[in-house]
Every structure is written in C-alpha cells, then in structure tokens.
C-alpha atoms as a PDB file:
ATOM      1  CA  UNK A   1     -16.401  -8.950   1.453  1.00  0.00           C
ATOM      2  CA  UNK A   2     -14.402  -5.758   2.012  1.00  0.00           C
ATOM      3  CA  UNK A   3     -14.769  -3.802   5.089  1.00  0.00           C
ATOM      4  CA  UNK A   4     -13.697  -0.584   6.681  1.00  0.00           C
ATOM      5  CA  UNK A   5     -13.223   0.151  10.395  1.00  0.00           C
ATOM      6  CA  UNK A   6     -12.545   3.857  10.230  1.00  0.00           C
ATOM      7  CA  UNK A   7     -14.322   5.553   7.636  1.00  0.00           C
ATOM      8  CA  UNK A   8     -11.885   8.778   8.161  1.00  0.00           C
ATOM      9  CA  UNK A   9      -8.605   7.254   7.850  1.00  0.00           C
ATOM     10  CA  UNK A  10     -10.104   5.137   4.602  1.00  0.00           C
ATOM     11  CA  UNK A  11     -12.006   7.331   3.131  1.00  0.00           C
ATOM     12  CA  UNK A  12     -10.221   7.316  -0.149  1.00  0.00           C
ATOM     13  CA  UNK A  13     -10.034   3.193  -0.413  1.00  0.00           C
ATOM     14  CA  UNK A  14     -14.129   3.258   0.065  1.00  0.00           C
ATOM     15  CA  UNK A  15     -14.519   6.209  -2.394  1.00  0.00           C
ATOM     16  CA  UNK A  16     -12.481   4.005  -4.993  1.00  0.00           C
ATOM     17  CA  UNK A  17     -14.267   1.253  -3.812  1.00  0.00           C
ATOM     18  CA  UNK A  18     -17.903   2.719  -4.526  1.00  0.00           C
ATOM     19  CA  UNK A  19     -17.016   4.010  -7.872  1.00  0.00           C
ATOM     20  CA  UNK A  20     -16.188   0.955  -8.488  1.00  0.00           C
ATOM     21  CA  UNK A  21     -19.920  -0.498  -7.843  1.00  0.00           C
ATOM     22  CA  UNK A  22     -18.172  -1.993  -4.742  1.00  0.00           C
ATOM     23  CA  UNK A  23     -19.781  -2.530  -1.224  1.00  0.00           C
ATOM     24  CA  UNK A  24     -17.929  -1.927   1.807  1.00  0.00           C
ATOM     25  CA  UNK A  25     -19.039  -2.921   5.029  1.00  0.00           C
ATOM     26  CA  UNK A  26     -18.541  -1.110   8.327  1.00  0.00           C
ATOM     27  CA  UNK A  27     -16.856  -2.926  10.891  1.00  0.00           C
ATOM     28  CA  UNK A  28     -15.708  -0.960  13.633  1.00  0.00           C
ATOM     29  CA  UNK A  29     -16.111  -2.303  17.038  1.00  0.00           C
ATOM     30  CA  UNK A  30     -13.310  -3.850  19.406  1.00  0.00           C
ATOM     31  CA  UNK A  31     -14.217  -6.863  18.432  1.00  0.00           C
ATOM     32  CA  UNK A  32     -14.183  -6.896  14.548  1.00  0.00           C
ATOM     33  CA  UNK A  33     -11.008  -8.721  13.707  1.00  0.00           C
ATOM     34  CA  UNK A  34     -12.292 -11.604  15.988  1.00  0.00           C
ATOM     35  CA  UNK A  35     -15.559 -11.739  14.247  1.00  0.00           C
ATOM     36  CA  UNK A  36     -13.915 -11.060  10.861  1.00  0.00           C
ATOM     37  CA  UNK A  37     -12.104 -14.437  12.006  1.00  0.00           C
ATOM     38  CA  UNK A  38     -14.597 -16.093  13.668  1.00  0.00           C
ATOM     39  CA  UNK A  39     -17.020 -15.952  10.046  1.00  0.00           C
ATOM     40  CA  UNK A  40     -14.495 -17.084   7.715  1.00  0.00           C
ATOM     41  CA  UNK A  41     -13.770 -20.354   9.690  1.00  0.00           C
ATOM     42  CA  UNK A  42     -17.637 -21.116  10.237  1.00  0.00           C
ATOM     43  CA  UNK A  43     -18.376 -20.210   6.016  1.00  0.00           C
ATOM     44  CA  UNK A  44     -15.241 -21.746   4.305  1.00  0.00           C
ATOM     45  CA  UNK A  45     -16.344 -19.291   1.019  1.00  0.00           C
ATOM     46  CA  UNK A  46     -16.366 -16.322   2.994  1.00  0.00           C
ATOM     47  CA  UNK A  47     -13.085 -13.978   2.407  1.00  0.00           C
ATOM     48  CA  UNK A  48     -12.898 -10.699   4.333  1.00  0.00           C
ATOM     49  CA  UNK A  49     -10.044  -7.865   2.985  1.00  0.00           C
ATOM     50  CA  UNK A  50     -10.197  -4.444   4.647  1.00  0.00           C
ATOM     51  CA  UNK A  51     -10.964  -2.128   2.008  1.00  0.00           C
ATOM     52  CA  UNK A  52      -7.577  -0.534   1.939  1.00  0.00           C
ATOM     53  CA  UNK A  53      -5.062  -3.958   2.627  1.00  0.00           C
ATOM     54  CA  UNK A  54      -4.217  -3.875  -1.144  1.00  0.00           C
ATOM     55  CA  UNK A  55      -4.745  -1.532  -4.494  1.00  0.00           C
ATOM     56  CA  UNK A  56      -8.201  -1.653  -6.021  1.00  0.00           C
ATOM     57  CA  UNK A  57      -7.478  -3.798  -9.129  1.00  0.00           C
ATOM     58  CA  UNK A  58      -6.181  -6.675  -6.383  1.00  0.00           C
ATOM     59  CA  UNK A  59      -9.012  -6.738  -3.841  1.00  0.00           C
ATOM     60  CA  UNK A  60     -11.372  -8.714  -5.722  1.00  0.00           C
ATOM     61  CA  UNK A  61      -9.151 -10.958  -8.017  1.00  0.00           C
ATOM     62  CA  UNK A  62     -10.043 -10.977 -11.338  1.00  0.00           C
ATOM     63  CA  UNK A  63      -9.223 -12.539 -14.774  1.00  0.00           C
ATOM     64  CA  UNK A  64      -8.689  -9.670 -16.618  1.00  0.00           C
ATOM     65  CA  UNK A  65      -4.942  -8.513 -14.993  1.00  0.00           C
ATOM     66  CA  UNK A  66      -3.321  -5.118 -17.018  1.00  0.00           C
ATOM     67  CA  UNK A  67      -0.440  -5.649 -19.014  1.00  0.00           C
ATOM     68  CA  UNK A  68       2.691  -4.065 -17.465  1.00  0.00           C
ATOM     69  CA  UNK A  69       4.400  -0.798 -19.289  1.00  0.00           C
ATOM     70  CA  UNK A  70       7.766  -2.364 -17.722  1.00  0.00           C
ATOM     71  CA  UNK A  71       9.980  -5.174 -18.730  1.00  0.00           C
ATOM     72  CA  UNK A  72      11.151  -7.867 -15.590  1.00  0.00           C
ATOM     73  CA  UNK A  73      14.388  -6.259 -15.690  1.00  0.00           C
ATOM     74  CA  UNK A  74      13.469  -2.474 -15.398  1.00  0.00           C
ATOM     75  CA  UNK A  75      11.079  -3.365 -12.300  1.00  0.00           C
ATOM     76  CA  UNK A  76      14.203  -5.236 -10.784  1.00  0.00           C
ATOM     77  CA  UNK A  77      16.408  -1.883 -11.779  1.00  0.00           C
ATOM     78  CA  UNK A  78      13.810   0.275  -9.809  1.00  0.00           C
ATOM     79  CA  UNK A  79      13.471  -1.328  -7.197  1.00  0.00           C
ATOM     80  CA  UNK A  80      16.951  -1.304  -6.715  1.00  0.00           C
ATOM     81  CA  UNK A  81      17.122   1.960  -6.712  1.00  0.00           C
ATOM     82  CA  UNK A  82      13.662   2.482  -4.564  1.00  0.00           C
ATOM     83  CA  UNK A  83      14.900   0.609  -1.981  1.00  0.00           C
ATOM     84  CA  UNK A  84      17.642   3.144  -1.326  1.00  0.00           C
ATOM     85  CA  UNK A  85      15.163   5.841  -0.834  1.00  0.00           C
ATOM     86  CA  UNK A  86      12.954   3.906   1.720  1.00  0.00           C
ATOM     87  CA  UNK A  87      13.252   2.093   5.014  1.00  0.00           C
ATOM     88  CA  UNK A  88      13.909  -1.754   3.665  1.00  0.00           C
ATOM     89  CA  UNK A  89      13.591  -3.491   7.506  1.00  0.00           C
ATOM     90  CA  UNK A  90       9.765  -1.494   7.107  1.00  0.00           C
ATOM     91  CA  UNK A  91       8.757  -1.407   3.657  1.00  0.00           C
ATOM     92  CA  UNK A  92       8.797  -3.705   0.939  1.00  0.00           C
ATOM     93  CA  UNK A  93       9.022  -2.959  -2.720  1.00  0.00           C
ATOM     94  CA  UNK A  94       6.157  -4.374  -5.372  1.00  0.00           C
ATOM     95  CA  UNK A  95       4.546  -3.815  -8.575  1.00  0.00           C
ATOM     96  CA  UNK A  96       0.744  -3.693  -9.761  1.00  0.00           C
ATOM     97  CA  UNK A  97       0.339  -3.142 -13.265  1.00  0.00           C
ATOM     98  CA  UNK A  98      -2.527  -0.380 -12.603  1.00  0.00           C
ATOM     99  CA  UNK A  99      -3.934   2.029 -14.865  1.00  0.00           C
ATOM    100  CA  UNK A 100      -1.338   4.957 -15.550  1.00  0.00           C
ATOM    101  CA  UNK A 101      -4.055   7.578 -14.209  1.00  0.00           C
ATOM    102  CA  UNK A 102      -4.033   6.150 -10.675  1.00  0.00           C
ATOM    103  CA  UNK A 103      -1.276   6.820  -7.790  1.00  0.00           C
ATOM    104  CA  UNK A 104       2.419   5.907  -8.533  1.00  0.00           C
ATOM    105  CA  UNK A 105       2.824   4.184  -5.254  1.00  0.00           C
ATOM    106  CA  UNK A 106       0.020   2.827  -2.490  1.00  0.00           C
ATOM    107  CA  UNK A 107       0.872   2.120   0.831  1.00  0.00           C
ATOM    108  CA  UNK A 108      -0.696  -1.755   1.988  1.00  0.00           C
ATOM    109  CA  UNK A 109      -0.416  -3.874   4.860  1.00  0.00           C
ATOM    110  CA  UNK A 110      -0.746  -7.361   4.607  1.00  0.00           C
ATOM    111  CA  UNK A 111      -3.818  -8.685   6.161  1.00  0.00           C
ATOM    112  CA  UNK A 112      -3.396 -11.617   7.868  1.00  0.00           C
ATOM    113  CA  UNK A 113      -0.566 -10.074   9.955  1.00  0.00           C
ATOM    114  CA  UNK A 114      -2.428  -6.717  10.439  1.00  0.00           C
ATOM    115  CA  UNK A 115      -5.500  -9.007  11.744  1.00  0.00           C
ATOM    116  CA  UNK A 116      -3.011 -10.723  13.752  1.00  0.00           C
ATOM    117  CA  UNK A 117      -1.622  -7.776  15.720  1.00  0.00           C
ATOM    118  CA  UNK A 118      -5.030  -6.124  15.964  1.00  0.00           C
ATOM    119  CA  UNK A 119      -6.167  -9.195  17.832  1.00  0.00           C
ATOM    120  CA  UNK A 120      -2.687  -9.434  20.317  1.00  0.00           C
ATOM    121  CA  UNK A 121      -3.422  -5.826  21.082  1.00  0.00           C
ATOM    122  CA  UNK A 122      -7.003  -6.862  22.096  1.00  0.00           C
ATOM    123  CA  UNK A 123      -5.918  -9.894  23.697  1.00  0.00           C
ATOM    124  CA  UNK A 124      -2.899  -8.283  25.864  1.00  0.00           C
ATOM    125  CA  UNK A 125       0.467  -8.850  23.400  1.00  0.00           C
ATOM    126  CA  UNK A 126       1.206 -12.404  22.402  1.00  0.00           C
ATOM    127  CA  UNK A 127       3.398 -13.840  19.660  1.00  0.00           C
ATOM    128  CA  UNK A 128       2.011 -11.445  16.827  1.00  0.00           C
ATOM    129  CA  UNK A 129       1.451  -8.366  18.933  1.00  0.00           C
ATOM    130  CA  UNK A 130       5.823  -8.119  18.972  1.00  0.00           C
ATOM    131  CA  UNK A 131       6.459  -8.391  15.264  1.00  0.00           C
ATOM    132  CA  UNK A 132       7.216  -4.628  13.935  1.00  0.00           C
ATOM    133  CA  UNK A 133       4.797  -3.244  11.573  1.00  0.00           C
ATOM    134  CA  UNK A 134       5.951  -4.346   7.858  1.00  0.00           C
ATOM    135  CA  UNK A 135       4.161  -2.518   5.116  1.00  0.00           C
ATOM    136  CA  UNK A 136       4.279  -2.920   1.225  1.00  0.00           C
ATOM    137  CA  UNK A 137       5.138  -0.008  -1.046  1.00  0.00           C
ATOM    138  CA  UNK A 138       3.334  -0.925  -4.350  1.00  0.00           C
ATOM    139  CA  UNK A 139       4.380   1.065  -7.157  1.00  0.00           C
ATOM    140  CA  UNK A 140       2.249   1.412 -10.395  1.00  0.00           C
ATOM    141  CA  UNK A 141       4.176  -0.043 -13.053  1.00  0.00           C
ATOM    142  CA  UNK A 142       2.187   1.673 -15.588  1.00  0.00           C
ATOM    143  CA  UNK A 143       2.858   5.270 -14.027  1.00  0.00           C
ATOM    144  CA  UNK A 144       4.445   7.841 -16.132  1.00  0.00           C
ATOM    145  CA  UNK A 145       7.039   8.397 -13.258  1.00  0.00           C
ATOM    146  CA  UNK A 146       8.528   5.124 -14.087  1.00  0.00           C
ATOM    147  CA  UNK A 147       8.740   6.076 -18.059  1.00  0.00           C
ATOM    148  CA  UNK A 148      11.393   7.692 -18.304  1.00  0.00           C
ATOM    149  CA  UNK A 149      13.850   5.598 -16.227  1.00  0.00           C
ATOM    150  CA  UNK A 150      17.221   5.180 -17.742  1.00  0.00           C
ATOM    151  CA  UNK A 151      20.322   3.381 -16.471  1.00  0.00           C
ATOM    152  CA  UNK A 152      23.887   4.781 -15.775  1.00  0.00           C
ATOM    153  CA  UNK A 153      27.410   3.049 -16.962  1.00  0.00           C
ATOM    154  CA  UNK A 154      27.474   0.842 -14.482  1.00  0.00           C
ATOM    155  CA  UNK A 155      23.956  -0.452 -15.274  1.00  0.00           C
ATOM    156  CA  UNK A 156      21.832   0.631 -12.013  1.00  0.00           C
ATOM    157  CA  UNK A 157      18.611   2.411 -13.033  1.00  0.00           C
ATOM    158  CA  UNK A 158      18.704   6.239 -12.370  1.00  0.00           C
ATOM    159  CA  UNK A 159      14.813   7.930 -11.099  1.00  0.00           C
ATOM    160  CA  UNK A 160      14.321  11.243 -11.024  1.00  0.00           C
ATOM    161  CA  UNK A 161      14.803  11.383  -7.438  1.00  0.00           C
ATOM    162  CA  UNK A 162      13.034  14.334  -5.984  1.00  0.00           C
ATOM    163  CA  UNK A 163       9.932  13.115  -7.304  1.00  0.00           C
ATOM    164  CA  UNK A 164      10.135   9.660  -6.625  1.00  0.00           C
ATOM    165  CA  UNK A 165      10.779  11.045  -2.759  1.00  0.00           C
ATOM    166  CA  UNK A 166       7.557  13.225  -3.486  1.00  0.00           C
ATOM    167  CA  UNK A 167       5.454  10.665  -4.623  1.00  0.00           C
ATOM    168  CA  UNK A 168       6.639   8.386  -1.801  1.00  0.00           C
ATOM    169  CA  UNK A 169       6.129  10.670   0.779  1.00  0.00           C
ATOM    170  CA  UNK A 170       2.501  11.359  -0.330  1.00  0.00           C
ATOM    171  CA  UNK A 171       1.674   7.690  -0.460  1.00  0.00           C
ATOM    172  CA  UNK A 172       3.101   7.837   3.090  1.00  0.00           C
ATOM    173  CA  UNK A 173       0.820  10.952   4.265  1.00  0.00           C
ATOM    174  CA  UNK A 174      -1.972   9.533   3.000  1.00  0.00           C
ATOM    175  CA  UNK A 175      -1.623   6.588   5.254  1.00  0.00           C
ATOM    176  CA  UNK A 176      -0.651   8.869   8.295  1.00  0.00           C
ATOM    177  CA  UNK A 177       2.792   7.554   8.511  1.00  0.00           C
ATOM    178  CA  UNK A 178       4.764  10.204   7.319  1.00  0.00           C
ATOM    179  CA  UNK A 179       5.966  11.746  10.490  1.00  0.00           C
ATOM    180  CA  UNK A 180       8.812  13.586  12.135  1.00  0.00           C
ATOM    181  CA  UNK A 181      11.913  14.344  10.541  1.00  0.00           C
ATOM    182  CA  UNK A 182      10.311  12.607   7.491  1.00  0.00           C
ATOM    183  CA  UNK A 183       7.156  14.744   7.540  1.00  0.00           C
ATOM    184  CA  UNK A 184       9.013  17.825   8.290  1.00  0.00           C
ATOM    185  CA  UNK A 185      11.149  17.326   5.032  1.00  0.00           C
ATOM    186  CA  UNK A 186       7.958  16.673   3.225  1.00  0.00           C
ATOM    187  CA  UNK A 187       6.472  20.113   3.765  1.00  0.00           C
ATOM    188  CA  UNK A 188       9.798  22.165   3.355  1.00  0.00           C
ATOM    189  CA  UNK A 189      10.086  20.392  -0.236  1.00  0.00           C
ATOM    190  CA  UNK A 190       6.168  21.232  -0.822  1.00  0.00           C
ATOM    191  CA  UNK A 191       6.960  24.810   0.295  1.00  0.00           C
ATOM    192  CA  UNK A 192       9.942  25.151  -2.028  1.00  0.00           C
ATOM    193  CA  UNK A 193       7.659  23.846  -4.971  1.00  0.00           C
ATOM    194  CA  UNK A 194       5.003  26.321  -4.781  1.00  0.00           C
END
C-alpha cells in the first residue's frame, strides 16, 4: 500500500502516483509509523512504502524493468564524477533506468530507517533516533543529461557540470533540503540563467 503523511511536502509523488491509477493512502497522525508497523507484522502480505521513499517505476515492483541507455561502466564513470559534486557521508549515488521524460535525479530515503527514526523521535531518541539522515540520489539513467558524457585522457568521465549541479540542486529543493549556502548558490545560478 503506499501512503502519504503530508500531502504538501508530497504532493508531486501522489500526483505521479494517481496518474498512474495508483492509490495513496493518508496517514498522518503521530502515530502512523507505529501502526504502519504494527499491520505489517499482524498481515505477513501487507507491505507499506510512503509514496515518495523511492521513484515511481520502483514502488510497486514489477516484471517489466526499462532497459538502461548506459553501459555498467559509464554508470560507474558518473558516479565517480557525481560523487564529487555531492555530500558522499549524506547521499548515495544510484541508477533507475526510468523513462528519459522524467527527472534526471530523485531524492529517496530508505524506508525502513526513515520509519525507524520517525518512531525514536516519537519514542524519546533510542538507537535509530542518532543515526544521521542518509538519503539516495537516484539518477535516471535514461536522461538526456547523461548522453552526452565523455571521458578525459586519464579515463574519468567528464559531465557538463553546471547542469548536473542544476539538476541536483532541484532534486534537492524539491525535497526541501536545499538550504543555506547551498540554496543561496542555487538562486544566484537561476538568476544568472534568466
């Protein structure tokens, strides 16, 4: 079942979701992640996923999985070279062969560790409730962003920066956690664009 519990901050995941044919529960009270919890261990069949703890094409697992526009090698070159642009102790760098139309990179959290914290913040810290926030920065591997990669001399895979950053930084935004010196770098570069 996939559920939201702030239909603000995820309104785009349960606008994909509905054109999709998808349902997406509400489920925003104090107590949700401990009911979540508490109904998958009483119905072993029962799966909950918070509408926006992965890309669309991976919530509901299907057969039918996109080919990817990249080879093994060129996704191991980029994310070589996206790991220079981002936080590495915060984010972590994956693919999703997704269609080229959609984002170039999503912003997820795992969920069994974001259920985890939610739950030592309700319950007054614990084990889980310490553990810094880890997120996953999913790039589409069919993007056009990631077509025109080419590698130097010395075989390390050149992007075209200032877009990458771009792109990044909106994936960020739209997750609210571009902030700071970050966000404030975000809007000068917007500024300069127009």
């Amino acid at each position: 079942m996939l559920y939201a519990n702030n239909t603000e901050e995820q309104f785009t995941a349960i606008q994909a979701a509905d054109e999709r044919g998808w349902e997406v529960v509400l489920l925003d009270g104090p107590l949700a992640s401990h009911y979540i919890s508490k109904l998958e261990q009483k119905h072993t069949g029962l799966r909950f996923k918070r509408v926006d703890a992965d890309v669309m094409d991976k919530l509901i697992e299907k057969d039918d999985l996109a080919a990817s526009a990249l080879s093994d090698d060129q996704k191991k070159g980029i994310s070589s070279a996206l790991e220079k642009l981002i936080d590495t102790k915060k984010y972590h760098v994956e693919f999703a062969n997704l269609s080229p139309t959609e984002a170039p990179f999503v912003i997820t959290q795992n969920e069994f560790m974001r259920r985890m914290k939610e739950q030592s913040a309700m319950g007054g810290g614990g084990f889980y409730g310490t553990l810094p926030d880890s997120y996953n920065l999913v790039a589409n591997a069919n993007h056009p962003l990631f077509g025109s990669t080419v590698t130097d001399n010395d075989g390390n895979t050149m992007l075209n920066e200032a877009k990458v950053k771009q792109a990044i930084d909106l994936a960020l935004l739209s997750k609210g956690l571009l902030k700071g010196e970050e966000l404030a770098g975000f809007v000068k570069r917007s500024l300069e664009s127009i």
